[in-house]
N, C-alpha and C. Protein backbone atom coordinates (compact mmCIF):
# COMPACT_ATOMS: atom_id res chain seq x y z
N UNK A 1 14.73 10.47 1.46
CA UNK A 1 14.09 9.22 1.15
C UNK A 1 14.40 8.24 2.27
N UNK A 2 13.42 7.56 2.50
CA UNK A 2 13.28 6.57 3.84
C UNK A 2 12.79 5.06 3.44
N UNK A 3 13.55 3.83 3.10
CA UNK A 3 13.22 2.99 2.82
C UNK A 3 13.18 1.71 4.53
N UNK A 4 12.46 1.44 4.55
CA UNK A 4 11.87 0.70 5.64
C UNK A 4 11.85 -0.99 5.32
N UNK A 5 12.80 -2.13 5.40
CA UNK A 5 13.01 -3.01 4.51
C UNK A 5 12.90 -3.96 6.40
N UNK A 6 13.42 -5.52 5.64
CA UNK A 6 13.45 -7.03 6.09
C UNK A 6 14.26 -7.04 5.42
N UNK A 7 15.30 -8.71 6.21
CA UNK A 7 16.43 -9.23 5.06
C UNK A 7 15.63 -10.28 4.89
N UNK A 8 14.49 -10.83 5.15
CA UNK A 8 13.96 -11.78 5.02
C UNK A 8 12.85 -11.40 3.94
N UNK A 9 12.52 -10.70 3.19
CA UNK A 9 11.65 -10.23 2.38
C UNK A 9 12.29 -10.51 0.91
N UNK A 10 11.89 -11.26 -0.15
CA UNK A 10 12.27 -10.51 -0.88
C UNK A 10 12.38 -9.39 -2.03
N UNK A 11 11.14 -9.13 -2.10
CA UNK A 11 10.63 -7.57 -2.38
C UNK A 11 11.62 -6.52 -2.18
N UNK A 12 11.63 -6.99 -0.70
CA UNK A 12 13.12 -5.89 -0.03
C UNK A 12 14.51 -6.57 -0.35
N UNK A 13 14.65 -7.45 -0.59
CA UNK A 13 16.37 -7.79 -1.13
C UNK A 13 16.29 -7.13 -2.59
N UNK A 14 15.09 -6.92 -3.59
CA UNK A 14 15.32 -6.39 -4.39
C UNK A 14 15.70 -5.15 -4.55
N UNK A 15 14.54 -4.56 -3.62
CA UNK A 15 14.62 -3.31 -3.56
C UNK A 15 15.84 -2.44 -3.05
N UNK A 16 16.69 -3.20 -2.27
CA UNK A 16 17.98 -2.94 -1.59
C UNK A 16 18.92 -2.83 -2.58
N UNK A 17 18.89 -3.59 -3.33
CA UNK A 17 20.13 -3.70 -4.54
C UNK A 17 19.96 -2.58 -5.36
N UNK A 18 18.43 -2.42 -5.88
CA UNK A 18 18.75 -0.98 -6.80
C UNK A 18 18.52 0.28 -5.93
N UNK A 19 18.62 0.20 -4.25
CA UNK A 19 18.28 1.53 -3.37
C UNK A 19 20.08 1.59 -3.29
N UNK A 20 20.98 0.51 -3.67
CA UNK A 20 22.02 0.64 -3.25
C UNK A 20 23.14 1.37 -4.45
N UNK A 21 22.27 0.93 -5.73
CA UNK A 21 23.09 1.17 -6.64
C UNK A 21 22.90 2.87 -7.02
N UNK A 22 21.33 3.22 -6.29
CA UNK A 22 20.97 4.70 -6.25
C UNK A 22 22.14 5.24 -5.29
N UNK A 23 22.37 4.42 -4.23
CA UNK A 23 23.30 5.17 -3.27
C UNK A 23 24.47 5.50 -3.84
N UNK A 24 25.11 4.70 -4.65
CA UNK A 24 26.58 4.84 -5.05
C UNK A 24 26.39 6.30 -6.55
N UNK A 25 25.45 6.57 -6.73
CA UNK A 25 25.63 7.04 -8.15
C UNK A 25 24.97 8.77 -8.00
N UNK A 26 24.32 9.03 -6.56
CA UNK A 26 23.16 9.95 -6.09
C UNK A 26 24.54 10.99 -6.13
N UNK A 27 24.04 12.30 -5.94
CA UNK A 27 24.82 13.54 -5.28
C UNK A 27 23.97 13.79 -3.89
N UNK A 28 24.92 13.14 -2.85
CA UNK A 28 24.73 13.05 -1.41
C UNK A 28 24.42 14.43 -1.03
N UNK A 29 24.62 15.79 -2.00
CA UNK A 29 24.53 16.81 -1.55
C UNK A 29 23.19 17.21 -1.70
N UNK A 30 22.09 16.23 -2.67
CA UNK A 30 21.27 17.10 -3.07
C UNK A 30 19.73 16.08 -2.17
N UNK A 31 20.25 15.06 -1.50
CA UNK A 31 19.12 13.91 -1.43
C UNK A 31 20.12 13.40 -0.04
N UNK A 32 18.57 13.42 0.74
CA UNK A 32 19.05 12.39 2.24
C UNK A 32 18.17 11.41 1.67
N UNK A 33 19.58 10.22 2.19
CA UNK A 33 18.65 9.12 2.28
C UNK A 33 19.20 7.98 3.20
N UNK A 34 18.28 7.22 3.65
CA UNK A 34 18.48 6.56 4.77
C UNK A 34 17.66 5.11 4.57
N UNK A 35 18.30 3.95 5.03
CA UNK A 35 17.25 3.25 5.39
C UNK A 35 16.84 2.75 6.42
N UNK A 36 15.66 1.88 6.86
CA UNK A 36 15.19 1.33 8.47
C UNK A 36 15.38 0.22 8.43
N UNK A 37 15.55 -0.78 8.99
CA UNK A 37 15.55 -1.82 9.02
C UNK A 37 14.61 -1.96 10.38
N UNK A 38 13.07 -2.61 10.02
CA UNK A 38 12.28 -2.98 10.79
C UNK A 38 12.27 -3.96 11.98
N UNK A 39 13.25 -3.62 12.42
CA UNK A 39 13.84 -5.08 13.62
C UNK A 39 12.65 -5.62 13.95
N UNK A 40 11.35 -5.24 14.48
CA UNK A 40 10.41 -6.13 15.05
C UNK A 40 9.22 -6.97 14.01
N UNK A 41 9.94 -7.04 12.84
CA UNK A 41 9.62 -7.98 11.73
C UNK A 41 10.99 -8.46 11.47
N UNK A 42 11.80 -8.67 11.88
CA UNK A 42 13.03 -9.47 11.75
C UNK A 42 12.78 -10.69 12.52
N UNK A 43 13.33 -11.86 12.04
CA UNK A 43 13.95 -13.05 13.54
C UNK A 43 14.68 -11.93 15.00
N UNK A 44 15.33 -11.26 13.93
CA UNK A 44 16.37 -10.69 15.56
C UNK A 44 16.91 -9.54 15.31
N UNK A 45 17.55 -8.78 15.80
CA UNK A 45 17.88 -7.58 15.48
C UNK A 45 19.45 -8.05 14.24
N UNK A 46 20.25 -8.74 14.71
CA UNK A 46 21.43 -9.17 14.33
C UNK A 46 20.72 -10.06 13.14
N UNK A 47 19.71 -10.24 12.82
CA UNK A 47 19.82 -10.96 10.61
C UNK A 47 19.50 -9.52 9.89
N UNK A 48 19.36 -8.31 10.34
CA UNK A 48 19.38 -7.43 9.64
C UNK A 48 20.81 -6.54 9.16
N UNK A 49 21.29 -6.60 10.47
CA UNK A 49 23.01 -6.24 10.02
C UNK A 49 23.59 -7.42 9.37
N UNK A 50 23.31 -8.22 9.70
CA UNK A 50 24.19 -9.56 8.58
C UNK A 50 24.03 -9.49 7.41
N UNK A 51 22.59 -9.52 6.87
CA UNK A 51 22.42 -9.11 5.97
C UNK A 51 23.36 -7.90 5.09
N UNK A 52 23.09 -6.62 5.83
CA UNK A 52 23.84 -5.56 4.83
C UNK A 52 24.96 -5.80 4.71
N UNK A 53 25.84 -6.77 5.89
CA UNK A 53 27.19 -6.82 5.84
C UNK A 53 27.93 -7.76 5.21
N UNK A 54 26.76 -8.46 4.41
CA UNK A 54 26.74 -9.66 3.61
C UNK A 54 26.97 -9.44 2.47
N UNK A 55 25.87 -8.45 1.61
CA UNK A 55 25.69 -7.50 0.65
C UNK A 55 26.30 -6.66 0.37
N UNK A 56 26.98 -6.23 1.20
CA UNK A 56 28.26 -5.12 1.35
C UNK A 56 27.49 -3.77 1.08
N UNK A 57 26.03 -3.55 1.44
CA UNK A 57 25.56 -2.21 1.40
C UNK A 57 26.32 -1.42 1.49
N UNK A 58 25.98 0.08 0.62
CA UNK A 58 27.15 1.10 1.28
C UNK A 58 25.86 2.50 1.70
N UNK A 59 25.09 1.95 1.74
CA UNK A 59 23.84 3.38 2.58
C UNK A 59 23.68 3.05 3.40
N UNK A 60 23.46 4.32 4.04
CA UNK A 60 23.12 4.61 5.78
C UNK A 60 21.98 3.28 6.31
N UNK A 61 22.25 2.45 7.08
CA UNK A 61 21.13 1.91 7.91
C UNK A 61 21.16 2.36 8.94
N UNK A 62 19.37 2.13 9.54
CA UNK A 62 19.11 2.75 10.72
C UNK A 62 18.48 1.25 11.92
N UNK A 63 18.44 1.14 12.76
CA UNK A 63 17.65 0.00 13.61
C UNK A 63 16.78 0.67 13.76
N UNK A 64 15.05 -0.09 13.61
CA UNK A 64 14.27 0.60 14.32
C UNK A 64 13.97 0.02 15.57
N UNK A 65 13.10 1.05 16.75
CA UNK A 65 13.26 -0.11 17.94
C UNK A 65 12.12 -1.00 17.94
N UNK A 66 11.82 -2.53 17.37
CA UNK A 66 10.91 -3.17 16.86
C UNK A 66 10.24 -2.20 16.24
N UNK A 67 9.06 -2.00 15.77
CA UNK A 67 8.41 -1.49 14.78
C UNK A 67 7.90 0.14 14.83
N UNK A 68 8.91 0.59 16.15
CA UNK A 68 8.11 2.64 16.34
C UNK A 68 8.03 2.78 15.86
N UNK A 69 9.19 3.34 14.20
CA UNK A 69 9.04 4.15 13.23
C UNK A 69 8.10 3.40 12.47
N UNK A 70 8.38 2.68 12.11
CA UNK A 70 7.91 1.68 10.93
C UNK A 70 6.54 1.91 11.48
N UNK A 71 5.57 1.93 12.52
CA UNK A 71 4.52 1.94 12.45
C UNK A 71 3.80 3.71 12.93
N UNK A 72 4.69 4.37 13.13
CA UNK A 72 5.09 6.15 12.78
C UNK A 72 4.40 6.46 11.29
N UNK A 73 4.89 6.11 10.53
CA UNK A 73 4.99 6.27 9.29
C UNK A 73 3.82 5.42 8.72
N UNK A 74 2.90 4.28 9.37
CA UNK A 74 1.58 4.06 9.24
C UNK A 74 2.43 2.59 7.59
N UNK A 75 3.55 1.93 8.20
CA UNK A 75 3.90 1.45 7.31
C UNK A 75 2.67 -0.09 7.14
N UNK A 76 2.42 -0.51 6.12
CA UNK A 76 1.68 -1.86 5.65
C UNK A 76 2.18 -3.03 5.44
N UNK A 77 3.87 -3.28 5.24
CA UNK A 77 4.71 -3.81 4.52
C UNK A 77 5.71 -3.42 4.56
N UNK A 78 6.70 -4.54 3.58
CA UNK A 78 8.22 -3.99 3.47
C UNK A 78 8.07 -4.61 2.17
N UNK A 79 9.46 -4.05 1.17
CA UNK A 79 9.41 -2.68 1.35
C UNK A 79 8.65 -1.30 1.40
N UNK A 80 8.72 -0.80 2.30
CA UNK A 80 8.11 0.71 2.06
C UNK A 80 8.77 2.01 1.93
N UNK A 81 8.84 3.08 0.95
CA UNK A 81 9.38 3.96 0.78
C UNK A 81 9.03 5.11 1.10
N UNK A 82 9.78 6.11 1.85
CA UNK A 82 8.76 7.25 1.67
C UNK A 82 9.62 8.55 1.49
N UNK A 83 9.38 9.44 0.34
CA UNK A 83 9.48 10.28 0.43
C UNK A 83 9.29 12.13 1.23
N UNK A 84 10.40 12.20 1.22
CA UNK A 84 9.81 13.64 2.08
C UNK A 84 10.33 15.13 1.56
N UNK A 85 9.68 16.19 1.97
CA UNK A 85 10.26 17.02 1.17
C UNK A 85 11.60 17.97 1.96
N UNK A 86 12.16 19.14 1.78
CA UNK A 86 12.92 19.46 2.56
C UNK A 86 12.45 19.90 3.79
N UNK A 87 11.34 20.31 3.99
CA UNK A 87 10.75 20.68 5.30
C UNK A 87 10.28 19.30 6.01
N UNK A 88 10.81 17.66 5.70
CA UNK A 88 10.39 16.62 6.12
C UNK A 88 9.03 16.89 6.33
N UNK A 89 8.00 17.29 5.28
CA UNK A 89 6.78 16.58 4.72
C UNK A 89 6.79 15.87 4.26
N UNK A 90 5.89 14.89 4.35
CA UNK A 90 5.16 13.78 3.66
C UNK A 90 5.19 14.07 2.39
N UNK A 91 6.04 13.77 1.04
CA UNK A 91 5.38 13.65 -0.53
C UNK A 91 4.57 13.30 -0.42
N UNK A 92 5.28 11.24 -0.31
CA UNK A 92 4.49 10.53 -1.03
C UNK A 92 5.10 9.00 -0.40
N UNK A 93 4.41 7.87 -0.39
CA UNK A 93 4.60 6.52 0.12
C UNK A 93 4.29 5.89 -0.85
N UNK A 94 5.39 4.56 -0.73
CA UNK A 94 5.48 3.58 -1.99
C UNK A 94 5.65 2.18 -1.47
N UNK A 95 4.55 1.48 -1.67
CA UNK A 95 4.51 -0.11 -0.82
C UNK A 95 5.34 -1.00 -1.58
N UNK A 96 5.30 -2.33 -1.10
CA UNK A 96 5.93 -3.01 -1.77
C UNK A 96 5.77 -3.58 -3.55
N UNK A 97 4.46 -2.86 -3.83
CA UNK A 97 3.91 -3.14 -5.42
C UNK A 97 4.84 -2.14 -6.09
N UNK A 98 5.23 -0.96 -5.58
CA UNK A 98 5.77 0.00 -6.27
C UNK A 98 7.01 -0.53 -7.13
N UNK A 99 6.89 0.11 -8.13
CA UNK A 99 8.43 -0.13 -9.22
C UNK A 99 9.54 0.60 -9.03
N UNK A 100 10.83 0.40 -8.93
CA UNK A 100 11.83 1.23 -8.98
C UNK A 100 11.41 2.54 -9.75
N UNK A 101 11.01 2.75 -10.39
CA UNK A 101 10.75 3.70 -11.35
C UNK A 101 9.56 4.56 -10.82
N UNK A 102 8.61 4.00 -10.85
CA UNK A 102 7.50 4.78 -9.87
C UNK A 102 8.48 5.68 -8.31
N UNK A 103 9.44 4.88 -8.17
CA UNK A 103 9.77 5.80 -6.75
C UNK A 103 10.45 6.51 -7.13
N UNK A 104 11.17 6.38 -8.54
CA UNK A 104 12.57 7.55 -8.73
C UNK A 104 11.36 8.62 -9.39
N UNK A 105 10.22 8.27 -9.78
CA UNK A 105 9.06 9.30 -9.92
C UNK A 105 8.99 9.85 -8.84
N UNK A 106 8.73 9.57 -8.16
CA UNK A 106 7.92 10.23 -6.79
C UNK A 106 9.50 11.16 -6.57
N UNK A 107 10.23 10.60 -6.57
CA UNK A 107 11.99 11.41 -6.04
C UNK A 107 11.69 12.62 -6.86
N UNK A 108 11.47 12.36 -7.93
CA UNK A 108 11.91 13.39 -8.68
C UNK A 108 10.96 15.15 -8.84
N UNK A 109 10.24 14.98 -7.95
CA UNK A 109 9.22 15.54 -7.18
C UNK A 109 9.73 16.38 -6.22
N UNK A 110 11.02 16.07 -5.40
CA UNK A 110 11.70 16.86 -4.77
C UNK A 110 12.92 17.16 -4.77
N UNK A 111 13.17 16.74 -6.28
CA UNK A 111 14.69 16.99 -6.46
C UNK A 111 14.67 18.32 -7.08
């Protein structure tokens, strides 16, 4: 799972809190997951680490370099989620309308 967020969003501050509380509670053995932090929708690269280090995230962040991945992945928005399967196929993508629940749907698809 690949969540693609802003600290300036807050769609994505939501979405961070319950991607975080998934982090603490997941079996790391059975689910990668990672998130992006879209630097070239940030002010700067540095309000995105402040952010997590603010929040005291405890999942993987990634920098993207301004928007490659994020626009790789054909993203619309933040947050965006995307699932993949173990052969890193494409499931399924989840914009910022999506519900916590709709994505632990889509998860549960490749668990």
């Amino acid at each position: 799972m690949i969540t693609f967020w802003t600290s300036w969003c807050p769609d994505s501050q939501r979405d961070l809190i319950q991607k975080n509380q998934l982090f603490q509670t997941m079996n790391k053995g059975e689910l990668g997951f990672v998130t992006i932090n879209a630097v070239g929708r940030e002010g700067n690269e540095q309000d995105g680490i402040n952010y997590v280090e603010q929040n005291q995230f405890q999942f993987p962040v990634l920098l993207d370099e301004g928007t490659k991945i994020y626009d790789l992945f054909q993203c619309k928005g933040v947050p965006t989620t995307i699932i993949l399967d173990e052969k890193f196929e494409l499931v399924e993508t989840f914009d910022d309308r999506a519900t916590f629940i709709e994505i632990m749907n889509g998860l549960s698809k490749v668990l």
